[in-house]
Protein backbone atom coordinates (compact mmCIF):
# COMPACT_ATOMS: atom_id res chain seq x y z
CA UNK A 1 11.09 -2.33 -2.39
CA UNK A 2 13.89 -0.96 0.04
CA UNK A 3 14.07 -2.20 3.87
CA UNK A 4 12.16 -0.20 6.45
CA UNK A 5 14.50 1.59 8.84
CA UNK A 6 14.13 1.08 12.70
CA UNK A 7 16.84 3.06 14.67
CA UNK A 8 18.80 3.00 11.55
CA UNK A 9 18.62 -0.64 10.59
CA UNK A 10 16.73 -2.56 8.75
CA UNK A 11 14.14 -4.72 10.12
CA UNK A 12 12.06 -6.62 7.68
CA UNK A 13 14.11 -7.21 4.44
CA UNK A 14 12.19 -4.64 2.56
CA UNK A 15 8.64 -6.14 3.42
CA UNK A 16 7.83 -3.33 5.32
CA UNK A 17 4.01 -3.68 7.12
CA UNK A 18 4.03 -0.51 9.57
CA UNK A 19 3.05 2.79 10.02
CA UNK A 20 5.58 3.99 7.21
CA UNK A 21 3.63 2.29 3.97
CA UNK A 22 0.08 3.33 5.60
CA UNK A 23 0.83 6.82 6.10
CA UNK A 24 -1.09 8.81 3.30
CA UNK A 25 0.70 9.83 -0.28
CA UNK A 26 2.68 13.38 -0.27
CA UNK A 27 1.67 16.18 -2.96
CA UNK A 28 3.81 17.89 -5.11
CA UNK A 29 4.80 21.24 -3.68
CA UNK A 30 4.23 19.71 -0.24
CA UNK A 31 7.75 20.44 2.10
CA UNK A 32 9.07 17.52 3.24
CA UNK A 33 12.41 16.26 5.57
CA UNK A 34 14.18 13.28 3.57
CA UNK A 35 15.93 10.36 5.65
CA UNK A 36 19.58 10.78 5.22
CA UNK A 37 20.16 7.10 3.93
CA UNK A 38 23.88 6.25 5.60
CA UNK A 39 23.02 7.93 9.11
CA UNK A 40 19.53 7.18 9.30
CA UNK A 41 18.99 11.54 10.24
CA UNK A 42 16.25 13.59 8.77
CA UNK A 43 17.52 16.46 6.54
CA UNK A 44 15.17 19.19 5.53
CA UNK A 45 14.82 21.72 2.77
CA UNK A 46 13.51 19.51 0.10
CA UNK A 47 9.85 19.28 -1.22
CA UNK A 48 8.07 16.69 -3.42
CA UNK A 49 8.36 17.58 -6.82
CA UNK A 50 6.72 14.31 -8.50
CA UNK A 51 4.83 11.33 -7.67
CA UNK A 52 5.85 8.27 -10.16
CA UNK A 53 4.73 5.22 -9.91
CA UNK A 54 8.06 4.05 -8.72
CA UNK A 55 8.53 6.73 -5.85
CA UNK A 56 8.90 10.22 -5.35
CA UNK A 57 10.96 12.63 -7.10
CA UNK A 58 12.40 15.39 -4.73
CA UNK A 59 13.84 18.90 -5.34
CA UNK A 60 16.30 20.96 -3.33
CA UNK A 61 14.46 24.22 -1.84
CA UNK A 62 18.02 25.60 -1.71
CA UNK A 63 18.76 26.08 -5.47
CA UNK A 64 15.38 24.36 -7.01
CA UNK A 65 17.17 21.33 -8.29
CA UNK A 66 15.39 18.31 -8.86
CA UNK A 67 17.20 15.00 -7.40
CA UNK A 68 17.51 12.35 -10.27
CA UNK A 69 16.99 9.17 -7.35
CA UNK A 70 13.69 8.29 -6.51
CA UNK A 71 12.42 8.08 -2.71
CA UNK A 72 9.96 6.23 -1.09
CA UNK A 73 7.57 6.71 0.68
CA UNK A 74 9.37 5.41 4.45
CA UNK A 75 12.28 7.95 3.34
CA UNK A 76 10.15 11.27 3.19
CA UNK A 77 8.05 13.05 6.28
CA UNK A 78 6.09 16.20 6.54
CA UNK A 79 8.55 18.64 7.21
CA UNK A 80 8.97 19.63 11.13
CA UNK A 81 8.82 23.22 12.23
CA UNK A 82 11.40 23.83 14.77
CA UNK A 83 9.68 25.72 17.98
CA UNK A 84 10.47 26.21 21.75
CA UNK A 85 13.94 27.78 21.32
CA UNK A 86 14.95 31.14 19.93
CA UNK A 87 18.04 30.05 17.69
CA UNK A 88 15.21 27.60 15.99
């Protein structure tokens, strides 16, 4: 299992007990933001295109690709809609 991320660092040596691992499983087709795993940033325009039991296969909304890495579950969020501000 991969570490947990807290502010961009790990915390718990991959034994990961909060809010992350009890959140509830993703769908396909549902849109999702994907941790950027060197900065620690959220990047959207992805959605779930698989649930394995090993993680979650992603694809690119941009061109429809399917990423050949699997993600957990501490890596992916609902995707965020940007409000407040007219350039959002």
């Amino acid at each position: 299992m991969r570490a947990s991320y807290h502010g961009g660092v790990s915390t718990d040596g991959g034994q990961s007990t909060d809010t992350y691992t009890s959140r509830p499983p993703l769908n396909p087709g549902t849109k999702v933001d994907v941790r950027n795993r060197f900065q620690g940033t959220w990047v959207r325009g992805f959605e779930v295109a698989e649930i394995t039991p090993d993680g979650y296969r992603i694809r690119r909304m941009s061109d429809g690709s399917v990423l050949g890495e699997l993600f957990s579950r501490e890596d992916l969020r609902r995707e965020r809609t940007r409000q407040g501000f007219w350039w959002h």
